[in-house]
Protein backbone atom coordinates (compact mmCIF):
# COMPACT_ATOMS: atom_id res chain seq x y z
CA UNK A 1 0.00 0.00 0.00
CA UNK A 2 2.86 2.39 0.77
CA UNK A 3 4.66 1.76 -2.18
CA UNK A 4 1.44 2.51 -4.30
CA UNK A 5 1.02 5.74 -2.81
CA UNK A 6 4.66 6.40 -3.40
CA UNK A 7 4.83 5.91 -6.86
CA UNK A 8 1.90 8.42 -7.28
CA UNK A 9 3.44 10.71 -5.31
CA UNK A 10 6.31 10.46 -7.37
CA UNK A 11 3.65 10.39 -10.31
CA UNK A 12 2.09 13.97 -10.04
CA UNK A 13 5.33 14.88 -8.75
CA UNK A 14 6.64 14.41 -12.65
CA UNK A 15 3.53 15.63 -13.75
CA UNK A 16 3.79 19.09 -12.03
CA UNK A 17 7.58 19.35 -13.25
CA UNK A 18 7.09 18.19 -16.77
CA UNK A 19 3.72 21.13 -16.30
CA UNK A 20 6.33 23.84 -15.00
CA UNK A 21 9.27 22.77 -17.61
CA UNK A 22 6.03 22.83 -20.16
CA UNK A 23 5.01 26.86 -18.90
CA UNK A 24 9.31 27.61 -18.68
CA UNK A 25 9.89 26.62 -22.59
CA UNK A 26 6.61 28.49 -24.09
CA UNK A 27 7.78 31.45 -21.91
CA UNK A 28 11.25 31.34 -23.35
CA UNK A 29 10.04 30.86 -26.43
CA UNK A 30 7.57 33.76 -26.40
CA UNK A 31 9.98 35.99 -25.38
CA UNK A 32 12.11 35.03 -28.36
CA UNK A 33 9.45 34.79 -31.09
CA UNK A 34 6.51 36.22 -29.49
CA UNK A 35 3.28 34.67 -29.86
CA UNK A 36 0.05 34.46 -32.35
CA UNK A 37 -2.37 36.55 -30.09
CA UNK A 38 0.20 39.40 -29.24
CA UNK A 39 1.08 39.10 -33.28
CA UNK A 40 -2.37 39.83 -34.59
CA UNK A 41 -3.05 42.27 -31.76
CA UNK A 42 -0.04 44.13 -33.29
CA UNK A 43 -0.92 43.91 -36.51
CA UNK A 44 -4.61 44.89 -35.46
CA UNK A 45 -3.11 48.24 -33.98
CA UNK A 46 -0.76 49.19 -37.09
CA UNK A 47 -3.83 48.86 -38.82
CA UNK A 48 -5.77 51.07 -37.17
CA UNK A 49 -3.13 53.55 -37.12
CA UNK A 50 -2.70 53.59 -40.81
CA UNK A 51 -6.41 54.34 -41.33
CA UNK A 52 -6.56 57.01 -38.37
CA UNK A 53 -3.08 59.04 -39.68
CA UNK A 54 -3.16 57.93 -43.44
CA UNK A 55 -6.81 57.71 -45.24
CA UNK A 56 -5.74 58.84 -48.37
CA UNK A 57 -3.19 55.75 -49.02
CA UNK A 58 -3.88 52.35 -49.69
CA UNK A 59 -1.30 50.39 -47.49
CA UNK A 60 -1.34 46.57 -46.64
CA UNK A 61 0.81 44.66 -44.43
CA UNK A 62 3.22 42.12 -46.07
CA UNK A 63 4.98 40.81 -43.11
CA UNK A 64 5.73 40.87 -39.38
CA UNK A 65 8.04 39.38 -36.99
CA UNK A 66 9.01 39.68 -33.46
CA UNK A 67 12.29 41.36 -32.34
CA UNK A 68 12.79 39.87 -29.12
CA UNK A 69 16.04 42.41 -27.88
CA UNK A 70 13.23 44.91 -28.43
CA UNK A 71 10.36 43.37 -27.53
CA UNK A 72 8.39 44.37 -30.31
CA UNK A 73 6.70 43.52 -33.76
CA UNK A 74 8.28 45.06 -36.91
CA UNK A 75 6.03 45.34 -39.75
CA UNK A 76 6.69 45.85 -43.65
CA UNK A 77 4.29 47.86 -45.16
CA UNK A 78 4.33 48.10 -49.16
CA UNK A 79 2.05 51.10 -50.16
CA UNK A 80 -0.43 49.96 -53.28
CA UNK A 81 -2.58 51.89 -55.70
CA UNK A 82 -2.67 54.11 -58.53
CA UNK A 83 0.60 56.34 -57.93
CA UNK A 84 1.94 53.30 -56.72
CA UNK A 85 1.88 51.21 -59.74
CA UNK A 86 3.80 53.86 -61.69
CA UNK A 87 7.56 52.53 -60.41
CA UNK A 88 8.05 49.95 -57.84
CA UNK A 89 5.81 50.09 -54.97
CA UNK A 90 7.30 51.94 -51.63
CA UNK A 91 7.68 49.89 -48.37
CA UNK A 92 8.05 51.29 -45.23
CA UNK A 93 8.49 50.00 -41.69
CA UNK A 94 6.69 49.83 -38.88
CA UNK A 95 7.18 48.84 -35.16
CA UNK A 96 4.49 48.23 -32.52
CA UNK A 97 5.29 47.26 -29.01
CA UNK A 98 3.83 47.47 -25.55
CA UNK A 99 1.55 45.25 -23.16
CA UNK A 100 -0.81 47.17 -25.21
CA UNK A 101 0.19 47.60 -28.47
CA UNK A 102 1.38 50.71 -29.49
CA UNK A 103 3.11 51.92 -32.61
CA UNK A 104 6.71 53.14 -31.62
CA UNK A 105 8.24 53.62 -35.59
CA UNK A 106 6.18 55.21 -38.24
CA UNK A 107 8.10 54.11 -41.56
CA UNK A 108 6.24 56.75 -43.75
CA UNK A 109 6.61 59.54 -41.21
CA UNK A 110 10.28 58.72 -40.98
CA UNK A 111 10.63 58.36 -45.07
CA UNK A 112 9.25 62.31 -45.19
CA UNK A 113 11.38 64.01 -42.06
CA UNK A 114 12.90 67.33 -43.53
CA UNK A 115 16.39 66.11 -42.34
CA UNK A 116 18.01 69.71 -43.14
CA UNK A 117 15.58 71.45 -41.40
CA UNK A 118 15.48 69.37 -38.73
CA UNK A 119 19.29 69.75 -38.15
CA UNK A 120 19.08 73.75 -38.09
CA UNK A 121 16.45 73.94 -35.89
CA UNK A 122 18.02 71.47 -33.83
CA UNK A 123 21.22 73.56 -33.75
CA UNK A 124 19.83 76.68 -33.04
CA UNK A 125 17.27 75.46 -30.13
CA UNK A 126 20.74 73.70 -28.71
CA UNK A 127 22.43 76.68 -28.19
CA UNK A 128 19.64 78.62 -26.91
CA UNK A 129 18.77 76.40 -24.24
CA UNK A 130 22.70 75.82 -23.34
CA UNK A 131 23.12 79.20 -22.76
CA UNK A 132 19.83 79.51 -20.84
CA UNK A 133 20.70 76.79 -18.44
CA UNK A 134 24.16 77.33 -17.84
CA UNK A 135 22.94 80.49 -16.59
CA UNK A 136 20.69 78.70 -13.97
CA UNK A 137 23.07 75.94 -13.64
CA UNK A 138 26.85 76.36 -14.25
CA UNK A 139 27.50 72.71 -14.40
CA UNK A 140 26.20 72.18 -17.13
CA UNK A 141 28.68 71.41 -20.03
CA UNK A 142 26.49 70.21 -23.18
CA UNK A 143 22.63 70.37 -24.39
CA UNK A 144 21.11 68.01 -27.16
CA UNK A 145 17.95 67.96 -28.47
CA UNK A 146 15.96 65.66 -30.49
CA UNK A 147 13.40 67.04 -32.63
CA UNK A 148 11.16 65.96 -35.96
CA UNK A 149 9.57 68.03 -38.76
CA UNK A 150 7.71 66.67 -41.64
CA UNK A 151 8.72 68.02 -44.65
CA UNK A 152 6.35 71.06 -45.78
CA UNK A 153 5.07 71.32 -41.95
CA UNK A 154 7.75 74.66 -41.50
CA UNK A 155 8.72 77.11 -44.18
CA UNK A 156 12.01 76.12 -45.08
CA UNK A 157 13.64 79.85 -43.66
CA UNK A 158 11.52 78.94 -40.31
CA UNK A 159 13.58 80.28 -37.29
CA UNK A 160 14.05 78.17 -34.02
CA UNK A 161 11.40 79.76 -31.18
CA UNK A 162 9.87 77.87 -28.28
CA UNK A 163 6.50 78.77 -30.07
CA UNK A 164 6.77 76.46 -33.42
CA UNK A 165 4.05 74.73 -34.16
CA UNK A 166 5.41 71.05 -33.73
CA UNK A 167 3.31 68.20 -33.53
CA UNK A 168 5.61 66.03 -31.25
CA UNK A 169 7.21 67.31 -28.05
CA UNK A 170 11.61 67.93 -27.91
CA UNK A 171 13.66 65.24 -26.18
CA UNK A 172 16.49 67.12 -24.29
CA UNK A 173 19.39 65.56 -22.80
CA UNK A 174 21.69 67.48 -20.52
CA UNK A 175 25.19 66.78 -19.49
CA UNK A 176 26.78 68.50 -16.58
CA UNK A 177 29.95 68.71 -14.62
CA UNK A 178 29.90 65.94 -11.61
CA UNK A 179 32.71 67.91 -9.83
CA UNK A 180 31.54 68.15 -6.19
CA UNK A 181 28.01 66.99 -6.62
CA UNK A 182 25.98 65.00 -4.50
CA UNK A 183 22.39 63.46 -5.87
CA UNK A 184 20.71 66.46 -3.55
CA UNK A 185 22.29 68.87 -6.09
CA UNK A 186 22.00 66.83 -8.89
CA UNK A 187 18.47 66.83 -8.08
CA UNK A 188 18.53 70.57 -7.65
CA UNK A 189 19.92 71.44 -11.30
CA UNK A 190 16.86 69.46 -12.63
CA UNK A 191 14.50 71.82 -11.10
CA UNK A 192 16.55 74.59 -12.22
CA UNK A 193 16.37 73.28 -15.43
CA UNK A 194 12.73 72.43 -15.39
CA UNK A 195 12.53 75.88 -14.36
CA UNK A 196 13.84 77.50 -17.21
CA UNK A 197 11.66 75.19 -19.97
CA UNK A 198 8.49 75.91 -18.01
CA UNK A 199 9.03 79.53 -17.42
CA UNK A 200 9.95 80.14 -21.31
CA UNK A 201 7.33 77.99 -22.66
CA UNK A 202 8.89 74.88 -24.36
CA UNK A 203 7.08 71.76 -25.28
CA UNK A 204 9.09 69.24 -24.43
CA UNK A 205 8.19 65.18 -23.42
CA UNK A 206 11.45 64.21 -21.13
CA UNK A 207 14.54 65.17 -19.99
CA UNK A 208 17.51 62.93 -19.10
CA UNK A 209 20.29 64.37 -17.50
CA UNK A 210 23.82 62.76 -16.97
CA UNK A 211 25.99 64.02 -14.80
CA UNK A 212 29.31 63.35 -15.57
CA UNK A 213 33.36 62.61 -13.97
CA UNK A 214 35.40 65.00 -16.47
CA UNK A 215 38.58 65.29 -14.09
CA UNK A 216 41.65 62.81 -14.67
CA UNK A 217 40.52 60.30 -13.95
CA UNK A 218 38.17 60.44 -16.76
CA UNK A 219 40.98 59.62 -19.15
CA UNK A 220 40.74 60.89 -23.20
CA UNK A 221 37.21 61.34 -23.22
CA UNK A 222 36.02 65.06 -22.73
CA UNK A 223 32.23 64.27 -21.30
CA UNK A 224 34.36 61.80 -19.13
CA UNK A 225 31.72 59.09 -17.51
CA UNK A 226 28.36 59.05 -16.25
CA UNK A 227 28.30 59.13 -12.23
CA UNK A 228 24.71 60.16 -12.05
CA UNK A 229 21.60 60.24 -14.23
CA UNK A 230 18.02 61.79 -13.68
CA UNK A 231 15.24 62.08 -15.80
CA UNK A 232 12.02 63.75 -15.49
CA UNK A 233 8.73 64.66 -17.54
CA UNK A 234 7.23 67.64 -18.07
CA UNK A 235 5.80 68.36 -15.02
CA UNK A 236 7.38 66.23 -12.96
CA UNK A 237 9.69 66.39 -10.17
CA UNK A 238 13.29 64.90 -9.34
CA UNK A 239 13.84 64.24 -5.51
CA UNK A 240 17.43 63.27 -4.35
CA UNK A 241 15.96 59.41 -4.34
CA UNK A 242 15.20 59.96 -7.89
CA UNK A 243 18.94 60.48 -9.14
CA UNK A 244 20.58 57.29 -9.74
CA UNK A 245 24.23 56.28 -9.33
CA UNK A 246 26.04 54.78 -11.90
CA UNK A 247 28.86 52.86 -10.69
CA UNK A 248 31.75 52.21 -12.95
């Protein structure tokens, strides 16, 4: 009798690991090739998106797969119709990621960027908001900014302002001297910085802001390395527990 009951113990014993090896192996291999549901949900959203942002093309999906260091679905669109059957038809590509799906790379927005414009603009809001900080905020050493324009959205001779009519918000990334600094003051020259967006009207999403070694021991490199990074929304607020520390 006690043997019986043994060997089912050791029964669903097997049963439950072969279950758990069963849930480990479709979880790896979901997060390598994602799975049907997620897939169609994907391809559900980008289709959406393309009627919502472009009604007046006629776009179908060709193809989709999962890119699993990204954790997202990348789409090839191949645009159809009567301008398209002129030449060869244009593909663009997509992305859509997210627990719900979102799309994160519009091909044909990216395919009609005014790159030229964008880099003048670009240039000109840079050293705008360099000097403008570094008033608030000697630290800080360099200002980037990542910006789009569609071609014909600007007149090509359009001047950088706060007040252009963009129709996503600047990325800004701040470096700053780490000499001295603590995460207290770290935290400090983001609300400083915050400050000076707010108070002159920018439209921005985020702001990261890494705070750098540039002393010897930095070696060749003149932004040296990251000690401590914050990052904060518009409208949000950096506390000292905020700023992390980046060991080497």
């Amino acid at each position: 009798m006690k043997t019986r009951k043994k060997k089912k113990g050791m029964y669903i014993a097997l049963l439950v690991l072969l279950g758990l090896l069963g849930l480990f192996v479709g979880s790896l291999y979901n997060s390598l090739n994602g799975n049907p549901l997620s897939k169609w949900l994907a391809q559900r959203e980008l289709q959406q998106f393309m009627v919502e942002h472009y009604p007046e093309k006629r776009l179908r999906i060709e193809k989709g797969f999962y890119d699993f260091k990204f954790k997202r679905y990348e789409f090839r669109v191949k645009e159809i119709g009567a301008d398209a059957d002129k030449g060869e038809p244009a593909e663009y590509e997509f992305s859509v990621g997210g627990w719900i799906p979102e799309v994160k790379m519009d091909g044909i927005r990216s395919a009609n960027l005014d790159m030229a414009l964008m880099e003048r603009l670009r240039g000109e809001a840079e050293a705008e908001l360099q000097a403008a900080f570094a008033r608030r905020v000697p630290a800080v050493r360099e200002v980037s900014v990542q910006l789009e324009v569609v071609k014909g959205q600007l007149a090509e001779n359009a001047a950088w302002t706060p007040s252009l009519k963009l129709d996503e918000p600047l990325y800004i990334h701040v470096v700053t001297d780490a000499a001295g600094a603590s995460k207290q003051q770290v935290a400090e020259a983001a609300a400083e910085i915050a400050a000076v967006l707010d108070a002159g009207g920018y439209d921005y999403g985020r702001v990261t802001i890494n705070s750098n070694v540039m002393d010897d021991e930095a070696g060749k490199d003149p932004y040296g390395y990251v000690k401590y990074v914050a990052r904060f929304d518009k409208g949000g607020k950096v506390s000292a527990k905020d700023v992390k520390e980046v060991t080497k």
